[in-house]
Protein backbone atom coordinates (compact mmCIF):
# COMPACT_ATOMS: atom_id res chain seq x y z
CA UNK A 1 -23.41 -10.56 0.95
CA UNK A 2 -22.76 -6.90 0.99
CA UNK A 3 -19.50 -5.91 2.29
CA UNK A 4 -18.73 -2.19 3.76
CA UNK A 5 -15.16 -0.85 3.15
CA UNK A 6 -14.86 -0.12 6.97
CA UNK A 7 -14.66 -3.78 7.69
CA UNK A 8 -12.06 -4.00 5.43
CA UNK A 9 -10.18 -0.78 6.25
CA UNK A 10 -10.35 -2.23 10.03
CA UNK A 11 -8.71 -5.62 8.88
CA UNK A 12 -5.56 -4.07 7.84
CA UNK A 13 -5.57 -1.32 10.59
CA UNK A 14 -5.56 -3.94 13.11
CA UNK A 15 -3.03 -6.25 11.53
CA UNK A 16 0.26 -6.58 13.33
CA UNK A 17 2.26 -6.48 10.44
CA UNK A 18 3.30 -3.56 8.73
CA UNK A 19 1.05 -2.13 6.75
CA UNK A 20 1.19 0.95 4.41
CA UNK A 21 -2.06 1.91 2.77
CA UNK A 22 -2.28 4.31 0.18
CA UNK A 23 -6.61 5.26 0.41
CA UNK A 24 -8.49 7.24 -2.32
CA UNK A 25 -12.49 7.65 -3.28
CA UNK A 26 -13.04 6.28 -6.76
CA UNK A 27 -16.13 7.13 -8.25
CA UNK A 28 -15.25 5.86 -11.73
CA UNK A 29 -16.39 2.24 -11.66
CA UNK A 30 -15.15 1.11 -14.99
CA UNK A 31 -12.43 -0.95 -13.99
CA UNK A 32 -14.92 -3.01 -12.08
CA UNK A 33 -17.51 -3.23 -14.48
CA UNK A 34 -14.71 -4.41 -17.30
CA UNK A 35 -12.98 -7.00 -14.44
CA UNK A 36 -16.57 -7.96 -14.00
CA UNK A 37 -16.56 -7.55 -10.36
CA UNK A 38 -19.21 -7.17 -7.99
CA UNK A 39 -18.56 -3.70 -6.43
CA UNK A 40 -20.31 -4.75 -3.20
CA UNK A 41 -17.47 -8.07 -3.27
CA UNK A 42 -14.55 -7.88 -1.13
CA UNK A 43 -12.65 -7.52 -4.26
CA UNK A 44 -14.78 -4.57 -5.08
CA UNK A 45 -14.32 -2.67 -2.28
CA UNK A 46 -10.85 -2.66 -2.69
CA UNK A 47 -10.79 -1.35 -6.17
CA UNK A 48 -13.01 1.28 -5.26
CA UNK A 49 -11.38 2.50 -2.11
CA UNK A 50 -7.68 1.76 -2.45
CA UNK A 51 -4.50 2.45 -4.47
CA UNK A 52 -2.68 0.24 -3.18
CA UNK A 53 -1.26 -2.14 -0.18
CA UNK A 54 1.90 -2.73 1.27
CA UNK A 55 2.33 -5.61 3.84
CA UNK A 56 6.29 -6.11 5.92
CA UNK A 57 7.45 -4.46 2.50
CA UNK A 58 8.02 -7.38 0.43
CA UNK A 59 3.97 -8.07 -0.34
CA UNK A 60 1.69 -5.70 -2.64
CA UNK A 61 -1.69 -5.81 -2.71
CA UNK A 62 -3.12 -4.48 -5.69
CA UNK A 63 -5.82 -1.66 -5.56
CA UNK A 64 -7.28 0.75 -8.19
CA UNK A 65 -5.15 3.56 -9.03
CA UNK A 66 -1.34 4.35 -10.58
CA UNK A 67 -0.06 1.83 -10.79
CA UNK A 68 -3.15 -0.36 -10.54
CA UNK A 69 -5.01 -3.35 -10.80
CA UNK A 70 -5.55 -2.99 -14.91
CA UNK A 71 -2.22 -1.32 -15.61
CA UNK A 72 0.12 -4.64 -13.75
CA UNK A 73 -2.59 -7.11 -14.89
CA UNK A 74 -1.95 -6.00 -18.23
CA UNK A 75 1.81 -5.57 -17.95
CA UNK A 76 2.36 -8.65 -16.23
CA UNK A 77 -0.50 -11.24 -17.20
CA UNK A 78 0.82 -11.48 -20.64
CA UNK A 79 3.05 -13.80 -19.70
CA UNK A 80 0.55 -16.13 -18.24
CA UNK A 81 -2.56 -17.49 -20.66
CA UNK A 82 -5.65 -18.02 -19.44
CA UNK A 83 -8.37 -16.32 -17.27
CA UNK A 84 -6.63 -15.68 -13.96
CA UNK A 85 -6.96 -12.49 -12.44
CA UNK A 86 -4.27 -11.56 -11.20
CA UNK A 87 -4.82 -9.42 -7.88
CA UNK A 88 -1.51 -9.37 -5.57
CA UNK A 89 2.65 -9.62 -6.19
CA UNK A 90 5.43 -10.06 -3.96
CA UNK A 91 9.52 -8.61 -4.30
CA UNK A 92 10.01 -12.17 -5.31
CA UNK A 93 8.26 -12.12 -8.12
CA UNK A 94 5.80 -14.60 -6.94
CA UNK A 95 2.11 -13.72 -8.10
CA UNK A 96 -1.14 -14.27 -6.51
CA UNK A 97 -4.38 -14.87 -8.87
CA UNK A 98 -8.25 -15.72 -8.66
CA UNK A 99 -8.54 -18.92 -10.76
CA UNK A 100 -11.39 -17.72 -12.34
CA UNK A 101 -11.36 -21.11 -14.40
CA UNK A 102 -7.72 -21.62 -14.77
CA UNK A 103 -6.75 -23.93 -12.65
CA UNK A 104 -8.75 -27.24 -11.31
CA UNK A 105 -10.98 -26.93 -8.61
CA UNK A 106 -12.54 -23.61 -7.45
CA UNK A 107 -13.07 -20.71 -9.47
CA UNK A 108 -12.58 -18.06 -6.84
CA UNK A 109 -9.56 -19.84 -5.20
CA UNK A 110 -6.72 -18.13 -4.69
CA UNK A 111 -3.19 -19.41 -6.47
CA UNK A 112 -0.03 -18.33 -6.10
CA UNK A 113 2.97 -18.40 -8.55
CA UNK A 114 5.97 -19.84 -6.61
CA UNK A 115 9.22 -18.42 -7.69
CA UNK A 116 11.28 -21.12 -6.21
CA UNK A 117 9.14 -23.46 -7.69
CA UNK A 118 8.34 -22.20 -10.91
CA UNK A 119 4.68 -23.76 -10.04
CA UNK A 120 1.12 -22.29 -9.31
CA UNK A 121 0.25 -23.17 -6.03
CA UNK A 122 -3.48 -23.97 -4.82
CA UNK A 123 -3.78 -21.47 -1.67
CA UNK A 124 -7.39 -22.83 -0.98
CA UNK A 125 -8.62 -19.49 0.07
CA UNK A 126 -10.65 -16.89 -1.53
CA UNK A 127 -10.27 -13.50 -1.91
CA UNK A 128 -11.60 -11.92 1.44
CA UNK A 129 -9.56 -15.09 3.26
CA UNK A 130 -6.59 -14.18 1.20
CA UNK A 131 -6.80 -10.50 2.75
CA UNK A 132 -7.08 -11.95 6.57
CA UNK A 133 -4.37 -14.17 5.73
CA UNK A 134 -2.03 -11.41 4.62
CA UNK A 135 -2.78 -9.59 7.91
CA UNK A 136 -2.28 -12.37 10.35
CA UNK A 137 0.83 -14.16 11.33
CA UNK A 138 0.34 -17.01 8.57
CA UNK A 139 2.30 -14.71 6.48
CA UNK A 140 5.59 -14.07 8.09
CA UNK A 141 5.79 -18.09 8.41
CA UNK A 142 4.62 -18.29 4.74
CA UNK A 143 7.82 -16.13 3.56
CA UNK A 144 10.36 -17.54 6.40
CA UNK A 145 12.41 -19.49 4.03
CA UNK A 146 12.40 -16.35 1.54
CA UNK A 147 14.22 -13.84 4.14
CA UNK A 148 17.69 -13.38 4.17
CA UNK A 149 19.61 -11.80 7.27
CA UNK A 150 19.82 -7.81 6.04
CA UNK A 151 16.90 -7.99 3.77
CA UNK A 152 15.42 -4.82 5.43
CA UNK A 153 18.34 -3.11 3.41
CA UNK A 154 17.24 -3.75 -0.11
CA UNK A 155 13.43 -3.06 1.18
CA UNK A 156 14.26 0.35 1.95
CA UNK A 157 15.34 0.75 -1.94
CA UNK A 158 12.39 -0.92 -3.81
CA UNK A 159 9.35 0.52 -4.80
CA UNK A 160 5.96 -0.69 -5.54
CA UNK A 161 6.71 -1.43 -9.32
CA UNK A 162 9.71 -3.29 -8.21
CA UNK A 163 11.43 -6.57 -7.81
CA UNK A 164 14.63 -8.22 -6.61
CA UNK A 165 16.61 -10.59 -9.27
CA UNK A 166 18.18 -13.17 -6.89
CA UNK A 167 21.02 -15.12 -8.92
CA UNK A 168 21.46 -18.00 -8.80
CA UNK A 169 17.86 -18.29 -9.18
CA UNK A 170 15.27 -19.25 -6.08
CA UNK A 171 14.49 -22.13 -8.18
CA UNK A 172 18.38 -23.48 -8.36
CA UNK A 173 19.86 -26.05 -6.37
CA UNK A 174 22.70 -23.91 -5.60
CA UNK A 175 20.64 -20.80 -4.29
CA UNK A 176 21.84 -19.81 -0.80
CA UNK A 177 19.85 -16.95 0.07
CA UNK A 178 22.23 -15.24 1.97
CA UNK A 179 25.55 -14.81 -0.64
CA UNK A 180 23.10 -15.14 -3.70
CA UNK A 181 23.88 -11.62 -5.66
CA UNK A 182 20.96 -9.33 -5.26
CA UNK A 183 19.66 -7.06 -7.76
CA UNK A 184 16.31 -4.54 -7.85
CA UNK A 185 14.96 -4.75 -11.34
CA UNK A 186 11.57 -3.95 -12.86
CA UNK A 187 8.60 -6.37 -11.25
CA UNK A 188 7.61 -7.33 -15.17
CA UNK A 189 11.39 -8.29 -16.16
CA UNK A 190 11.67 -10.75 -13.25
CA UNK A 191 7.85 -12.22 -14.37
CA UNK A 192 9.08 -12.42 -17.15
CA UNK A 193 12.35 -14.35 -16.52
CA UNK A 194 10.37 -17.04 -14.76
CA UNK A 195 7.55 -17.39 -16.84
CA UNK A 196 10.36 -18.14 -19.60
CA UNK A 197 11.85 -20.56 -17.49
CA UNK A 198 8.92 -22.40 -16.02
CA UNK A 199 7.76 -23.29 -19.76
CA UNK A 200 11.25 -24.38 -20.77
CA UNK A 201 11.01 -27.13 -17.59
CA UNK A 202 7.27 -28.39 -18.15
């Protein structure tokens, strides 16, 4: 089914949650013909139209452009095996991915990477329901337990290549979101610090 960028462009503009989209007109198609993705897909669309996607400041989208989709894939993805494309991150260091065989089940379902579970997550949604999920309300409920009172403090500092190193870790017992020390730090050091420690628990 052929998809026109409008409808998406009209899913985030009527979204209630905050929403900062950064737009430009790609005519080089070469990251979608190496991702293997059907430019007329949701998926495609996005690659082709957007750099990038910002939802209530603590979820990025990723689109085609600096930094994009290729450039975190690459940075980030070598810490995961596999075929999973990875296509959306939060400040949490949680990671959202197409299955594209990974994982059991569908191939186009959407996981995501817990980070205070140190487990991938079945989402069962695909890409375009991923997208009306991040602009609906299922989102703020999906992060309640992630928010801390004067969170909006540390959002104002990050940027899009960004994380925040909570210590002691989301995963640990003794995590208390709220006095846990707080710390921006590069989005591919925190991957990396728990993709290290989810293989050292499995």
């Amino acid at each position: 089914m052929k998809i026109e960028w409008k409808e998406i462009e009209q899913l985030f503009q009527k979204s209630s949650n905050r929403i900062r989209m950064k737009l430009f007109n790609n005519e080089d198609k070469s990251v979608i013909e190496e991702l293997n993705v059907n430019e007329q897909s949701v998926l495609g669309q996005v690659l082709l139209n957007v750099s990038g996607v910002v939802i209530n400041d603590y979820l990025r989208i990723w689109g085609n452009d600096e930094p994009n989709i290729l450039y975190q894939n690459n940075k980030v993805k070598q810490f995961y095996s596999g075929n999973k494309l990875i296509v959306a991150n939060d400040i949490w260091g949680g990671l959202f991915a197409i299955s594209n065989g990974d994982f059991e089940g569908n191939m186009r379902d959407i996981w995501y990477f817990a980070p205070d579970l140190l487990e991938w997550e079945n989402l069962d949604i695909n890409y375009a329901e991923f997208l009306s999920w991040a602009c609906g309300s299922g989102l703020e409920e999906f992060y309640q337990s992630f928010l801390w009172e004067d969170i909006d403090s540390i959002l104002r500092e990050i940027n899009v290549n960004q994380a925040i190193l909570i210590y002691p870790f989301m995963w640990a017992k003794e995590c208390n979101l709220e006095t846990a020390d707080k710390k921006i730090v590069p989005l591919e050091e925190l991957v990396a610090i728990n993709a290290d420690y989810q293989k050292k628990t499995t």
